[in-house]
PDB file of N, CA and C in Angstrom:
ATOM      1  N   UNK A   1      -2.638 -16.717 -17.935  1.00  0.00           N
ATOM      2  CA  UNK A   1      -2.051 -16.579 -16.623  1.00  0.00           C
ATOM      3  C   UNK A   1      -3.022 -17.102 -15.580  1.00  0.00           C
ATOM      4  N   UNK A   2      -2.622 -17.683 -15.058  1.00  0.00           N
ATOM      5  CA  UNK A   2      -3.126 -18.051 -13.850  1.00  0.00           C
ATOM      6  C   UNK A   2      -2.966 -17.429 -12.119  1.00  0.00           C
ATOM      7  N   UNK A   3      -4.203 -17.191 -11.331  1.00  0.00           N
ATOM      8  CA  UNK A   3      -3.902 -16.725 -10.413  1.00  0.00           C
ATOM      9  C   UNK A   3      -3.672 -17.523  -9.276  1.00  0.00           C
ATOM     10  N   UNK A   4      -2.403 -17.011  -8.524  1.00  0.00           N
ATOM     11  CA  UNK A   4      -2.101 -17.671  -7.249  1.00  0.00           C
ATOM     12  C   UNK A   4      -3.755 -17.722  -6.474  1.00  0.00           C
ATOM     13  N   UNK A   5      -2.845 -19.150  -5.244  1.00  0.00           N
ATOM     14  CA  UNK A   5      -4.259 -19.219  -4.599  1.00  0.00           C
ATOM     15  C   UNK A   5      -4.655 -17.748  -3.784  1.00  0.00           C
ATOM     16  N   UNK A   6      -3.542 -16.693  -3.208  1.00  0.00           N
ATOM     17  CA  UNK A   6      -3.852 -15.695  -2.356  1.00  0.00           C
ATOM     18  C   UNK A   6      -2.829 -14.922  -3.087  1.00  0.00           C
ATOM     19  N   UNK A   7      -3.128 -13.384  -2.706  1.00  0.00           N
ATOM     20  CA  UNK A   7      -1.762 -12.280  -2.797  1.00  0.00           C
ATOM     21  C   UNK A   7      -2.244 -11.230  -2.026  1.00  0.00           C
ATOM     22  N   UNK A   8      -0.905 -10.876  -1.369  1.00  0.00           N
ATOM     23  CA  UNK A   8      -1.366  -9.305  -0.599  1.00  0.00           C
ATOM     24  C   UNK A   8      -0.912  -8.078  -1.399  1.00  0.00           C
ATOM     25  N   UNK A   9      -1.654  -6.901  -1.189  1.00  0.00           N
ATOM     26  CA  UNK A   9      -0.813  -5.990  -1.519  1.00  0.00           C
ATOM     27  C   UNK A   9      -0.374  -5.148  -0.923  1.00  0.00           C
ATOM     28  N   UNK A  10       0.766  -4.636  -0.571  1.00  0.00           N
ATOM     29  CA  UNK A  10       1.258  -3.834  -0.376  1.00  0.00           C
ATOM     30  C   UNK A  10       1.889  -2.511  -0.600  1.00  0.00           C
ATOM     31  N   UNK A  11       1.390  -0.801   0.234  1.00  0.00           N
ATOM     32  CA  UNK A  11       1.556  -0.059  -0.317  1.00  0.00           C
ATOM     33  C   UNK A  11       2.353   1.029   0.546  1.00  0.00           C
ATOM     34  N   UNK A  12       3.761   1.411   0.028  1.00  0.00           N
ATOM     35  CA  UNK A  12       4.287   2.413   0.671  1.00  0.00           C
ATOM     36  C   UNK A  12       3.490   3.433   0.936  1.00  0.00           C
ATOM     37  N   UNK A  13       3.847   4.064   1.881  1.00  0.00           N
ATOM     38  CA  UNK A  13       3.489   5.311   2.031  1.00  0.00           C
ATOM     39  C   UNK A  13       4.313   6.522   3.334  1.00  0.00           C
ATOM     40  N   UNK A  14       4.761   7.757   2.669  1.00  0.00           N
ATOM     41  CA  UNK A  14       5.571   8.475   3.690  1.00  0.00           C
ATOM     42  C   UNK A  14       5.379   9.816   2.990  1.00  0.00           C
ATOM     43  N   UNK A  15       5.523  10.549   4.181  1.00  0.00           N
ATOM     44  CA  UNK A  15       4.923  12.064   4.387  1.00  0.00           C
ATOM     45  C   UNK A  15       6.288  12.959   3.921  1.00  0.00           C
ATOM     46  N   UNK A  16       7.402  12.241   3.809  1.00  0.00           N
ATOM     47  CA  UNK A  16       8.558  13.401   2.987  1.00  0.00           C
ATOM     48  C   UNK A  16       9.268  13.407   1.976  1.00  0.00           C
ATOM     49  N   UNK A  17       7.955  13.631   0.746  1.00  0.00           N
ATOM     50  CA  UNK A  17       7.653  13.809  -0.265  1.00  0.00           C
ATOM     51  C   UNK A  17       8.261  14.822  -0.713  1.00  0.00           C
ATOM     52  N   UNK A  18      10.033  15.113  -1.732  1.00  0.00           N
ATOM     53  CA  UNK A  18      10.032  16.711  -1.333  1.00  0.00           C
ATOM     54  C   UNK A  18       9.223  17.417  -2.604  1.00  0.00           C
ATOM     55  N   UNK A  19       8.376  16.967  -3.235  1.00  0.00           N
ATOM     56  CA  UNK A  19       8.039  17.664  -4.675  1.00  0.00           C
ATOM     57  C   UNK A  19       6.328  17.988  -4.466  1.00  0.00           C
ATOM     58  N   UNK A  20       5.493  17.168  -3.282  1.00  0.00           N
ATOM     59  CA  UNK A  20       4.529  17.141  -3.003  1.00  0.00           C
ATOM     60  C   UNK A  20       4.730  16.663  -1.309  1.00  0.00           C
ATOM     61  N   UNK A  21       4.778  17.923  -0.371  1.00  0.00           N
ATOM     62  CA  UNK A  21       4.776  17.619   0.730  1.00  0.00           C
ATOM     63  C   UNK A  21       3.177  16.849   1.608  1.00  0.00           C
ATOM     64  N   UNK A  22       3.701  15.514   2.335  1.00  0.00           N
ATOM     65  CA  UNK A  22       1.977  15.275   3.014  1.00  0.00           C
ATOM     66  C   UNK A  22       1.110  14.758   2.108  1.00  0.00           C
ATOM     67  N   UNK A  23       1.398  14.209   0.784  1.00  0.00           N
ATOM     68  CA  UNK A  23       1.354  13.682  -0.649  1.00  0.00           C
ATOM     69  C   UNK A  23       0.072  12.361  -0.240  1.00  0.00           C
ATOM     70  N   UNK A  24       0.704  11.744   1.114  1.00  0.00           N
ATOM     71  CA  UNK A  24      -0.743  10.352   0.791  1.00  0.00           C
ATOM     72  C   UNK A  24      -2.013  11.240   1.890  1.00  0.00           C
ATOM     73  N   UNK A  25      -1.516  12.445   2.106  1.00  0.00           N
ATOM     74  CA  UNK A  25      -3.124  12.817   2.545  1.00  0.00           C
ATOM     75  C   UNK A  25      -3.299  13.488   2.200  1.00  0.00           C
ATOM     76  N   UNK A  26      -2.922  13.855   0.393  1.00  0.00           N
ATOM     77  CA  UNK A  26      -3.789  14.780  -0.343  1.00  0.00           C
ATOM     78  C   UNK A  26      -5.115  14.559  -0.481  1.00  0.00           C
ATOM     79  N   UNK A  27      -6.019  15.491  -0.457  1.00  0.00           N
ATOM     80  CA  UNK A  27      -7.394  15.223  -0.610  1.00  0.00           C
ATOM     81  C   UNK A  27      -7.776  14.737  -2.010  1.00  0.00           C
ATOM     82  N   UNK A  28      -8.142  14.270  -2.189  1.00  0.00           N
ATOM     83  CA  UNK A  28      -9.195  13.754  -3.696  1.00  0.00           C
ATOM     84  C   UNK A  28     -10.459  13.169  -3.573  1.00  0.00           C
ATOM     85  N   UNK A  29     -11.228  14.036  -3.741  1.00  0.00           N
ATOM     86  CA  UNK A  29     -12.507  13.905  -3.629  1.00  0.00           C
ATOM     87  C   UNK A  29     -13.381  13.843  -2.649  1.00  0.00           C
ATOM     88  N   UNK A  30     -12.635  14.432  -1.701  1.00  0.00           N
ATOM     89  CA  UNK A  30     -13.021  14.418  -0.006  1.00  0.00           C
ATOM     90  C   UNK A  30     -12.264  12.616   0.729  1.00  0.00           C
ATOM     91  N   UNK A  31     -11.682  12.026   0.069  1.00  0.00           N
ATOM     92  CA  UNK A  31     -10.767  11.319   0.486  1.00  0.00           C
ATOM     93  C   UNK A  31      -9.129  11.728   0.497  1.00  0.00           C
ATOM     94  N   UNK A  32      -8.336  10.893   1.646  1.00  0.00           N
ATOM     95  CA  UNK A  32      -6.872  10.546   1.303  1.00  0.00           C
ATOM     96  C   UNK A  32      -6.431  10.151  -0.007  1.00  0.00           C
ATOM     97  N   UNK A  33      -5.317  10.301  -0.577  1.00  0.00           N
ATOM     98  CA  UNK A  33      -4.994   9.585  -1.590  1.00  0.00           C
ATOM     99  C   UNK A  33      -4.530   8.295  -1.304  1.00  0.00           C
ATOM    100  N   UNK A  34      -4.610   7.994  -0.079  1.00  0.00           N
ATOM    101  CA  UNK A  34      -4.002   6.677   0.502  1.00  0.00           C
ATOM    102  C   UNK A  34      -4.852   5.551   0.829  1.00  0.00           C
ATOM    103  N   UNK A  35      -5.670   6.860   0.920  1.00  0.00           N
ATOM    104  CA  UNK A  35      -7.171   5.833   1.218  1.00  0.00           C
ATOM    105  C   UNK A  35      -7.781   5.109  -0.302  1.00  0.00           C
ATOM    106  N   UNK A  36      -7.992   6.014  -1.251  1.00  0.00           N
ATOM    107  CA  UNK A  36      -8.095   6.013  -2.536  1.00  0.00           C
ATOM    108  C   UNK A  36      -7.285   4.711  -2.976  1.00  0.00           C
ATOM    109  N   UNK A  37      -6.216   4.741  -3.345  1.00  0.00           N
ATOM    110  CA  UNK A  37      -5.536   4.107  -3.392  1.00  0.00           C
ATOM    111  C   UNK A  37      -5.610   2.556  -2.766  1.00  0.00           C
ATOM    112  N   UNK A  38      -5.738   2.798  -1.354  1.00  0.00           N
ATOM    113  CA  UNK A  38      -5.788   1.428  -0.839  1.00  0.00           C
ATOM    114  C   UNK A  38      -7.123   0.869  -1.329  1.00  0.00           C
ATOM    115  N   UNK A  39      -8.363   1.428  -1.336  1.00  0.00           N
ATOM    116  CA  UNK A  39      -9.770   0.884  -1.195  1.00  0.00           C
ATOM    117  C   UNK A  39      -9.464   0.432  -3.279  1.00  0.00           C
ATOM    118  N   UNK A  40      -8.946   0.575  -4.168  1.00  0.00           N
ATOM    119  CA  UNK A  40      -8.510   0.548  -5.466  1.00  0.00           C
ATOM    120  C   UNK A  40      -8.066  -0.630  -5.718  1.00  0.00           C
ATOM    121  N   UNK A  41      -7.007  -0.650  -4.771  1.00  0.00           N
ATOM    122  CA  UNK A  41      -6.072  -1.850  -4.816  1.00  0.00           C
ATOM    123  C   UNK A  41      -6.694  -3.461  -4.507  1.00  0.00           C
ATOM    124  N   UNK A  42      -7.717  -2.885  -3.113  1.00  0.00           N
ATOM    125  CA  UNK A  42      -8.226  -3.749  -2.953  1.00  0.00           C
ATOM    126  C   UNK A  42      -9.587  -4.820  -3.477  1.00  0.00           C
ATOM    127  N   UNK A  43      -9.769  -4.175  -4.897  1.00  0.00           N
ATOM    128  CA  UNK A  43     -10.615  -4.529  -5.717  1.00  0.00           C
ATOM    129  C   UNK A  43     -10.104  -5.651  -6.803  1.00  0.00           C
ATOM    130  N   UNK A  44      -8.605  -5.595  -6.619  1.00  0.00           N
ATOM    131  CA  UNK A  44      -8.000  -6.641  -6.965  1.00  0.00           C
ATOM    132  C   UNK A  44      -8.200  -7.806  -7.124  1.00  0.00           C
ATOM    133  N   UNK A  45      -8.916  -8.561  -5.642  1.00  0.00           N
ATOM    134  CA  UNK A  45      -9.009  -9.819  -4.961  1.00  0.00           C
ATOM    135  C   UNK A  45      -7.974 -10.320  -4.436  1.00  0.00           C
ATOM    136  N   UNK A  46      -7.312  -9.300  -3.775  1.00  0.00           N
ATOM    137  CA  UNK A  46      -6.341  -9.638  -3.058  1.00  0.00           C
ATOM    138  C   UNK A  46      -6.985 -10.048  -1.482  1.00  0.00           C
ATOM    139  N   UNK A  47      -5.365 -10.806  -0.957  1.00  0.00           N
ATOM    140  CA  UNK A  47      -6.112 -11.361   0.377  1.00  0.00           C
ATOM    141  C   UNK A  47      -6.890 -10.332   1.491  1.00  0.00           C
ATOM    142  N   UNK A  48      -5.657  -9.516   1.210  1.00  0.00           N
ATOM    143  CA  UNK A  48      -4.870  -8.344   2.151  1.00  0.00           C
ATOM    144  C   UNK A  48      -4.562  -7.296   1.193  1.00  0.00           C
ATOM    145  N   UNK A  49      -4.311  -5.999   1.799  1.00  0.00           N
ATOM    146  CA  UNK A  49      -4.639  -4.773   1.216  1.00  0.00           C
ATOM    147  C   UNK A  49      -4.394  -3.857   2.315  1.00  0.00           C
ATOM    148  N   UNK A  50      -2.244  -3.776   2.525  1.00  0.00           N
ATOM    149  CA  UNK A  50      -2.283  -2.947   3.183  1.00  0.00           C
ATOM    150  C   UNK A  50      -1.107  -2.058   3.237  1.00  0.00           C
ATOM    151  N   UNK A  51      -1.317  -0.502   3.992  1.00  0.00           N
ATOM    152  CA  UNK A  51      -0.376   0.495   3.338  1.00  0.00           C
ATOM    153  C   UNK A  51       0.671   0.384   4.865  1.00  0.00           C
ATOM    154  N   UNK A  52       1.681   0.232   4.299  1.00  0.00           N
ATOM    155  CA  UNK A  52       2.914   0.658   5.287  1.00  0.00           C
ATOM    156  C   UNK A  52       3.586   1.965   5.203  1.00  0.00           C
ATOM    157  N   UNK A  53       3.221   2.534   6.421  1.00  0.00           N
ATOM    158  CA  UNK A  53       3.339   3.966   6.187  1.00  0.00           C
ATOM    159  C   UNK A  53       4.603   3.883   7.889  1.00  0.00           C
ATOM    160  N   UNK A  54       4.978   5.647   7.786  1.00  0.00           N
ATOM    161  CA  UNK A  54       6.298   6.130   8.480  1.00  0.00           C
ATOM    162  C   UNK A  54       5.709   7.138   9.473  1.00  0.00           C
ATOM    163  N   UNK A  55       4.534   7.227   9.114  1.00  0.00           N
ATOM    164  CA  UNK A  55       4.003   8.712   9.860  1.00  0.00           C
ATOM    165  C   UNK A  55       2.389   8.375  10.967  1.00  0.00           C
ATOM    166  N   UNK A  56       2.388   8.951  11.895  1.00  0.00           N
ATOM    167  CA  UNK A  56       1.337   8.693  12.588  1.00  0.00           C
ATOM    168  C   UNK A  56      -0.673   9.134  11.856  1.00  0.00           C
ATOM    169  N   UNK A  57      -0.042  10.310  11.130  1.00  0.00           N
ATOM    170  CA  UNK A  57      -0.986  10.781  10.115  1.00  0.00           C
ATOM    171  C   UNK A  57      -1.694   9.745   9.225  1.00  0.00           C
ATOM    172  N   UNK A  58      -0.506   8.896   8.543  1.00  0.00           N
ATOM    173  CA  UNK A  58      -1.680   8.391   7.915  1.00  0.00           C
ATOM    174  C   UNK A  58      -1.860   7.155   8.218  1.00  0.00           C
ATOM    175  N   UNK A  59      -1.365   6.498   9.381  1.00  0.00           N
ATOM    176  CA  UNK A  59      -1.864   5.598   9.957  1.00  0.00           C
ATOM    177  C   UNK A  59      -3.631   5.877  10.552  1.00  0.00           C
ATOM    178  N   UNK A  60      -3.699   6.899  11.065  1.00  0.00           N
ATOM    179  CA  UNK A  60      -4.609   7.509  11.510  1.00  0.00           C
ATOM    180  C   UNK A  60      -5.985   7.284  10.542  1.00  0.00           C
ATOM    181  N   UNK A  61      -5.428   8.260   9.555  1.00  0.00           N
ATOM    182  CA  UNK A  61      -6.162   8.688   7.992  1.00  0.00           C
ATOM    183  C   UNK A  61      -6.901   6.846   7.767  1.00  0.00           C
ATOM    184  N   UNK A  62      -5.560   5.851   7.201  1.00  0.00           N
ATOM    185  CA  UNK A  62      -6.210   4.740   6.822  1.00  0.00           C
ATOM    186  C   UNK A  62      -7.309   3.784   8.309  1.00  0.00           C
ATOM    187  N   UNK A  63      -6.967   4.397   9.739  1.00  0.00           N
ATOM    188  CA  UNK A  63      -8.247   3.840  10.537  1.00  0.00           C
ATOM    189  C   UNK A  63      -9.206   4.490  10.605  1.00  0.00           C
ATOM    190  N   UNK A  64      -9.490   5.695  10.327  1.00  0.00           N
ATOM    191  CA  UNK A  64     -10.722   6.647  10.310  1.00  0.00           C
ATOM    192  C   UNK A  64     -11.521   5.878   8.822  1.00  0.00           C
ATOM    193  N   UNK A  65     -10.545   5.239   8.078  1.00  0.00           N
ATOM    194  CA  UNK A  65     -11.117   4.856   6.584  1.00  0.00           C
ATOM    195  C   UNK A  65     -11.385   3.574   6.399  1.00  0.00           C
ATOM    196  N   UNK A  66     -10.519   2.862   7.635  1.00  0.00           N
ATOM    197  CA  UNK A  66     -11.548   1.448   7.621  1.00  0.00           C
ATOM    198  C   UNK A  66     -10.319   0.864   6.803  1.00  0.00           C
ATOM    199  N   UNK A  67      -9.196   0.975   6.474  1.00  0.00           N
ATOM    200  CA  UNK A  67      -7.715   0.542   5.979  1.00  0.00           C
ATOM    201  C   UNK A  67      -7.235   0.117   6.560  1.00  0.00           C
ATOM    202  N   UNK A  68      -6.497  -1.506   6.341  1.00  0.00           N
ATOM    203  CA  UNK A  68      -5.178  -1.886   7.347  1.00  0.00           C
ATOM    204  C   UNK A  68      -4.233  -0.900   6.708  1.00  0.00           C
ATOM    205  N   UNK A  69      -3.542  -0.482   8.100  1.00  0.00           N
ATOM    206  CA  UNK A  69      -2.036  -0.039   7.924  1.00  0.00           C
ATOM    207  C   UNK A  69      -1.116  -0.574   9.176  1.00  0.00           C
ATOM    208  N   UNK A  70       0.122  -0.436   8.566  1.00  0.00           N
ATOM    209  CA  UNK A  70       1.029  -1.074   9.924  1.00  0.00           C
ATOM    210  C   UNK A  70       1.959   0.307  10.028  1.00  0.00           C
ATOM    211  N   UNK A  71       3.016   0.433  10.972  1.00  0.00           N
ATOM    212  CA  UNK A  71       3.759   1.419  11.209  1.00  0.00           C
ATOM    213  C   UNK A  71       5.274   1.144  10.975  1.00  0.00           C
ATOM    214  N   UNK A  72       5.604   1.660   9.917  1.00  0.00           N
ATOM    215  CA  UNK A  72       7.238   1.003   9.561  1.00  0.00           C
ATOM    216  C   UNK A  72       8.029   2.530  10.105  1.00  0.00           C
ATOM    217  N   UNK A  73       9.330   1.842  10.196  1.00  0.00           N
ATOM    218  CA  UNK A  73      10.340   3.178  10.101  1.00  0.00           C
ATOM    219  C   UNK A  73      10.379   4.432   9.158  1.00  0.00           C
ATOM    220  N   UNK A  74      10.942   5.494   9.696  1.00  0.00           N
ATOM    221  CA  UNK A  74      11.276   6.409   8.808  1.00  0.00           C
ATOM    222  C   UNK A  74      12.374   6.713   7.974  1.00  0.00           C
ATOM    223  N   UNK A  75      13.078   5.722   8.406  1.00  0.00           N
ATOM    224  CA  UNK A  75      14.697   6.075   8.153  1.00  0.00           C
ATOM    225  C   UNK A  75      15.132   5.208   6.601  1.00  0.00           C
ATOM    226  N   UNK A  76      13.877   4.704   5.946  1.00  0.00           N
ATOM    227  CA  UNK A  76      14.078   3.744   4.692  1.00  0.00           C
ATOM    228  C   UNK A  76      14.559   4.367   3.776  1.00  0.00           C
ATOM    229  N   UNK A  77      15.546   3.869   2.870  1.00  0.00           N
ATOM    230  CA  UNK A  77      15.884   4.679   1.667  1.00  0.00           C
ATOM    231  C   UNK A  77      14.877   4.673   0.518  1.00  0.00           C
ATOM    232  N   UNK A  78      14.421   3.298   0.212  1.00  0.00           N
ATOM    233  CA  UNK A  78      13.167   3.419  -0.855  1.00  0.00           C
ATOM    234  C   UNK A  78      11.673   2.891   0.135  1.00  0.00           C
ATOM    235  N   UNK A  79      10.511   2.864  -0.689  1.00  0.00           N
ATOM    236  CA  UNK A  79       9.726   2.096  -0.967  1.00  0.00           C
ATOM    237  C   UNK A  79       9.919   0.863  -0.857  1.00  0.00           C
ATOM    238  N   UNK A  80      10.460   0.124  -1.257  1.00  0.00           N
ATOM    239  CA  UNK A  80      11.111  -1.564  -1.468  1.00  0.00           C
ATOM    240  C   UNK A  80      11.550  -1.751  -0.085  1.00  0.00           C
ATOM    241  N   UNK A  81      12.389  -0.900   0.533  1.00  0.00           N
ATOM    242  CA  UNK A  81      12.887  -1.399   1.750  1.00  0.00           C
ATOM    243  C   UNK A  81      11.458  -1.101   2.836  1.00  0.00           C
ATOM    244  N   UNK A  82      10.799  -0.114   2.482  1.00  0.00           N
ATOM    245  CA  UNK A  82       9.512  -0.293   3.577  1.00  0.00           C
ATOM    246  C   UNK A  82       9.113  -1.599   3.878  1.00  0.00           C
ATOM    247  N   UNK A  83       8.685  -1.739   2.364  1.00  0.00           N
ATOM    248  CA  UNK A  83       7.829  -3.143   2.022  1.00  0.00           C
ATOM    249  C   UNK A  83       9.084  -4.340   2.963  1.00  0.00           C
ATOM    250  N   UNK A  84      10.109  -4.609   2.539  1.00  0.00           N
ATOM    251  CA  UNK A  84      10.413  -5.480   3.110  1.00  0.00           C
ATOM    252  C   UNK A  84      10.153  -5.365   4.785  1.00  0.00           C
ATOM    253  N   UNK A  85      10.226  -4.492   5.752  1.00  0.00           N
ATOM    254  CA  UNK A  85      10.318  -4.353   6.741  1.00  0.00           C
ATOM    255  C   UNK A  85       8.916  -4.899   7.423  1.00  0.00           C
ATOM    256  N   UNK A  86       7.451  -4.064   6.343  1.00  0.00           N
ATOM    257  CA  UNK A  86       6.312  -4.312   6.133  1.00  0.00           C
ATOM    258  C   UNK A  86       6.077  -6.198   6.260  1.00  0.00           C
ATOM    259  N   UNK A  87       6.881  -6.924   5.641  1.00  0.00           N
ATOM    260  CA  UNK A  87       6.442  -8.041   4.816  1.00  0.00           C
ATOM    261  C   UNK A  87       7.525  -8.834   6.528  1.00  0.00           C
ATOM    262  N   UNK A  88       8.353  -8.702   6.754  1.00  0.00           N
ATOM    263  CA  UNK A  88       8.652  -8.997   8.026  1.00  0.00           C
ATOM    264  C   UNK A  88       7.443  -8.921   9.045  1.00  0.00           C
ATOM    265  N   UNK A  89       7.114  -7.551   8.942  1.00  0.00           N
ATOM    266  CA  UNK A  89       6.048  -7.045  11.121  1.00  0.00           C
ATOM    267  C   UNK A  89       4.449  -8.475  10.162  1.00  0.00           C
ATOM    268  N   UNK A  90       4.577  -8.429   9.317  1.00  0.00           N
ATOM    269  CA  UNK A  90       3.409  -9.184   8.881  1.00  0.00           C
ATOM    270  C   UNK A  90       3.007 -10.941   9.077  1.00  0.00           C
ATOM    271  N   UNK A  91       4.644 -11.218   9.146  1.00  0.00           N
ATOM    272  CA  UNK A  91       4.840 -12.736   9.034  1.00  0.00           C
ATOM    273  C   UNK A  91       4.595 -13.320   7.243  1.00  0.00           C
ATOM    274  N   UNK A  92       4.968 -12.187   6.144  1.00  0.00           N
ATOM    275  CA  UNK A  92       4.615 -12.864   4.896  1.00  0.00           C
ATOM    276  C   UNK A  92       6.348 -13.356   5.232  1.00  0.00           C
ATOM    277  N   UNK A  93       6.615 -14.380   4.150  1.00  0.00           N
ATOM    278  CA  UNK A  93       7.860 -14.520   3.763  1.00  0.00           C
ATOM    279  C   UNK A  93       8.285 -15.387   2.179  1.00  0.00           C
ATOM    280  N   UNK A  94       9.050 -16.068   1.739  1.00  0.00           N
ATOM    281  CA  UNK A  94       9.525 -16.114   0.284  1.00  0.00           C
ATOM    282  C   UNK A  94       8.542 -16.792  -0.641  1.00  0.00           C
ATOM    283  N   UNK A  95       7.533 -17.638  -0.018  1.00  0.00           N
ATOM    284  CA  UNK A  95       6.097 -18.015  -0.859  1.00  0.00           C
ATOM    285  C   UNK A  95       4.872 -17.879  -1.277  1.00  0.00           C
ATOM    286  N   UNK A  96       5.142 -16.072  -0.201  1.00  0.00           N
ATOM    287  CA  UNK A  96       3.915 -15.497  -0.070  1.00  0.00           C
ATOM    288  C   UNK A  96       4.229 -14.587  -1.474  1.00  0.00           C
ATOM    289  N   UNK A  97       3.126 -14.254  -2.201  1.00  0.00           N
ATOM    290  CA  UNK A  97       3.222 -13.456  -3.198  1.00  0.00           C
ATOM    291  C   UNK A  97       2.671 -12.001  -2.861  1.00  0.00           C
ATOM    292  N   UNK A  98       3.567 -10.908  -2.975  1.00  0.00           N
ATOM    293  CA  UNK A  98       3.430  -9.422  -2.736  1.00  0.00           C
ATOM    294  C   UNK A  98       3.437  -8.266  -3.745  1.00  0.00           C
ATOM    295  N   UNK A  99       2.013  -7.615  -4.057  1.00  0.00           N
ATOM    296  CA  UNK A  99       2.501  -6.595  -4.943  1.00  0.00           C
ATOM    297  C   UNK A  99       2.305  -5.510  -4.587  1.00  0.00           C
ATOM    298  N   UNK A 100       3.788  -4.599  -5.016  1.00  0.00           N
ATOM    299  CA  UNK A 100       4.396  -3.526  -4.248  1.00  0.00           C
ATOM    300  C   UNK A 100       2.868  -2.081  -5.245  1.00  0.00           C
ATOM    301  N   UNK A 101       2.070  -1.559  -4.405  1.00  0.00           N
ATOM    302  CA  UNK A 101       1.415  -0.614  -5.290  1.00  0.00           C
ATOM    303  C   UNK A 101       1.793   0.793  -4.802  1.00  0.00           C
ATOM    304  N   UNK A 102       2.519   1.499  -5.428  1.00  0.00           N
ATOM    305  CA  UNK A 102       2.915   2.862  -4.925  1.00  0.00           C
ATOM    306  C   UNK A 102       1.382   3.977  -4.722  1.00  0.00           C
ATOM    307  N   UNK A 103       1.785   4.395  -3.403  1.00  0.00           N
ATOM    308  CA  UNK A 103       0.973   4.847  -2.590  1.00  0.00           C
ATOM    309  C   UNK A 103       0.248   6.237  -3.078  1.00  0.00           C
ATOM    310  N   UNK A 104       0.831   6.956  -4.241  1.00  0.00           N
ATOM    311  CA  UNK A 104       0.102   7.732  -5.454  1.00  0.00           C
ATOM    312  C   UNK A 104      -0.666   7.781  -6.758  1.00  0.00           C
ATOM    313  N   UNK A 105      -1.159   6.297  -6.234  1.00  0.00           N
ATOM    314  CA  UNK A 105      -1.996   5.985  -7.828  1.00  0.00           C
ATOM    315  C   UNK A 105      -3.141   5.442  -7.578  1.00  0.00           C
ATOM    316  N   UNK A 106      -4.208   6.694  -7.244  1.00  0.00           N
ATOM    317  CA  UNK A 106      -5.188   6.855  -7.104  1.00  0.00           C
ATOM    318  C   UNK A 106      -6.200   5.951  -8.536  1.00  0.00           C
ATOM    319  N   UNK A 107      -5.629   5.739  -9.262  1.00  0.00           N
ATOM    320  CA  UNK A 107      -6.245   5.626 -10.863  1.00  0.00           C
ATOM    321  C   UNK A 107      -5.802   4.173 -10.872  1.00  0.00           C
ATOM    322  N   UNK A 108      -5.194   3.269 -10.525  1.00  0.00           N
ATOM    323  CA  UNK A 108      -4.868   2.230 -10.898  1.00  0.00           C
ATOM    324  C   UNK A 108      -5.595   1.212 -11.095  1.00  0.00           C
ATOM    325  N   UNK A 109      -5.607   0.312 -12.331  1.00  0.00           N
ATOM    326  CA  UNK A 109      -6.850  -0.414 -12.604  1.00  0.00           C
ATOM    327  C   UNK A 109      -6.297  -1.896 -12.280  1.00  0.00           C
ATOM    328  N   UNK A 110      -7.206  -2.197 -10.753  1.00  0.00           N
ATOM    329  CA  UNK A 110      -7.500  -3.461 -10.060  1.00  0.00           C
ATOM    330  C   UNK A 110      -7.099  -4.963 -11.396  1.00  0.00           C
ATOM    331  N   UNK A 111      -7.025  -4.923 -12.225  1.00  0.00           N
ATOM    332  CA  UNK A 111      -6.840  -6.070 -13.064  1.00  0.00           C
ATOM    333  C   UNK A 111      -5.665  -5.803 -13.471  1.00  0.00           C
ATOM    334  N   UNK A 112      -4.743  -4.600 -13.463  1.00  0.00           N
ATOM    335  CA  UNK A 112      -3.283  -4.945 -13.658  1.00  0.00           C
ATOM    336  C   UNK A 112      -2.374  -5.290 -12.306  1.00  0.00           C
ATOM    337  N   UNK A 113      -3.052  -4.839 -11.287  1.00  0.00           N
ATOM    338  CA  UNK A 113      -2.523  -5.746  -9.882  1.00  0.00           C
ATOM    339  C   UNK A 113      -2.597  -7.041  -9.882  1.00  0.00           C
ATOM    340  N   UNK A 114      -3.761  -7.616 -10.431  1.00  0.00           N
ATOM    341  CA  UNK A 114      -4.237  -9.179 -10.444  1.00  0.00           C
ATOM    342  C   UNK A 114      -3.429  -9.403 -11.759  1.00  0.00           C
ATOM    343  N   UNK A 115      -3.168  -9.023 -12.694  1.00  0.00           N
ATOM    344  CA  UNK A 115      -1.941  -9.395 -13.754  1.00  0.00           C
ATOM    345  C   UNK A 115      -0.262  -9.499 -13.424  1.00  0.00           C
ATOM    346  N   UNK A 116      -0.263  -8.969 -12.277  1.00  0.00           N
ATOM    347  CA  UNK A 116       1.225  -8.869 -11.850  1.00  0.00           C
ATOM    348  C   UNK A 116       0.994  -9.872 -10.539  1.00  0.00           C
ATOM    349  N   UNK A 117       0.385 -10.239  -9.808  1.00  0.00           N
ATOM    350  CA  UNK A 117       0.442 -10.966  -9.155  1.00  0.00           C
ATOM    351  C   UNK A 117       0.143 -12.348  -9.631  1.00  0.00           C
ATOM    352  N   UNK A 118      -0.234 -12.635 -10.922  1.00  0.00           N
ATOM    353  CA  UNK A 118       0.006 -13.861 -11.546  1.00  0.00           C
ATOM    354  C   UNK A 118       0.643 -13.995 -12.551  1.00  0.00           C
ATOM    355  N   UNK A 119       1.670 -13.443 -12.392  1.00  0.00           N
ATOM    356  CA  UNK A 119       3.102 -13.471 -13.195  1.00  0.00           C
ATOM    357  C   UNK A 119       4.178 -14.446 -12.159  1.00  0.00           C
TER     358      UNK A 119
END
């Protein structure tokens, strides 16, 4: 596989979680999980490395942490539709390559992001 010349990633994130309320600012390890997550993702070698979130919280959370985040709606039915809204306020569009990393996977290993983005 070969890797594109660039990829961003992109990571939902929203506070109404009903099984884990406030879920991307669970603590782990004296971090966000959003933060976690993003600083993870971004080990990738991605261009960009950033969480689109619904809530002022963790917009907040990812600038206290040194994270791009942008501010999408609340009213999305999934994840997927964030991202698209995300991939609009950004200026990516159909040649830019985007991988969607859900905003609870603190554990995710940086070389299967870079495997899906050169697919």
């Amino acid at each position: 596989m070969s890797m594109p010349a660039g990829f961003t990633v992109l990571i939902p994130a929203r506070m109404a979680s009903s099984r884990l309320p406030d879920k991307p600012l669970a603590d782990i390890a004296g971090l966000p999980m959003v933060v976690r997550v993003a600083r993870r993702a971004a080990q990738s070698g991605a261009l960009r490395t950033v969480v689109a979130a619904d809530d002022e919280r963790i917009l907040a959370a990812c600038r206290q942490h040194g994270v791009e985040a942008i501010a999408t709606r609340a009213d999305h039915p999934s994840g997927s539709d964030r991202l698209a809204e995300a991939c609009l306020l950004l200026g990516l569009d159909g040649d830019d390559v985007v991988v969607n990393v859900q905003g609870d996977e603190p554990l995710m290993d940086p070389a299967l992001i870079q495997a899906v983005a050169a697919l």
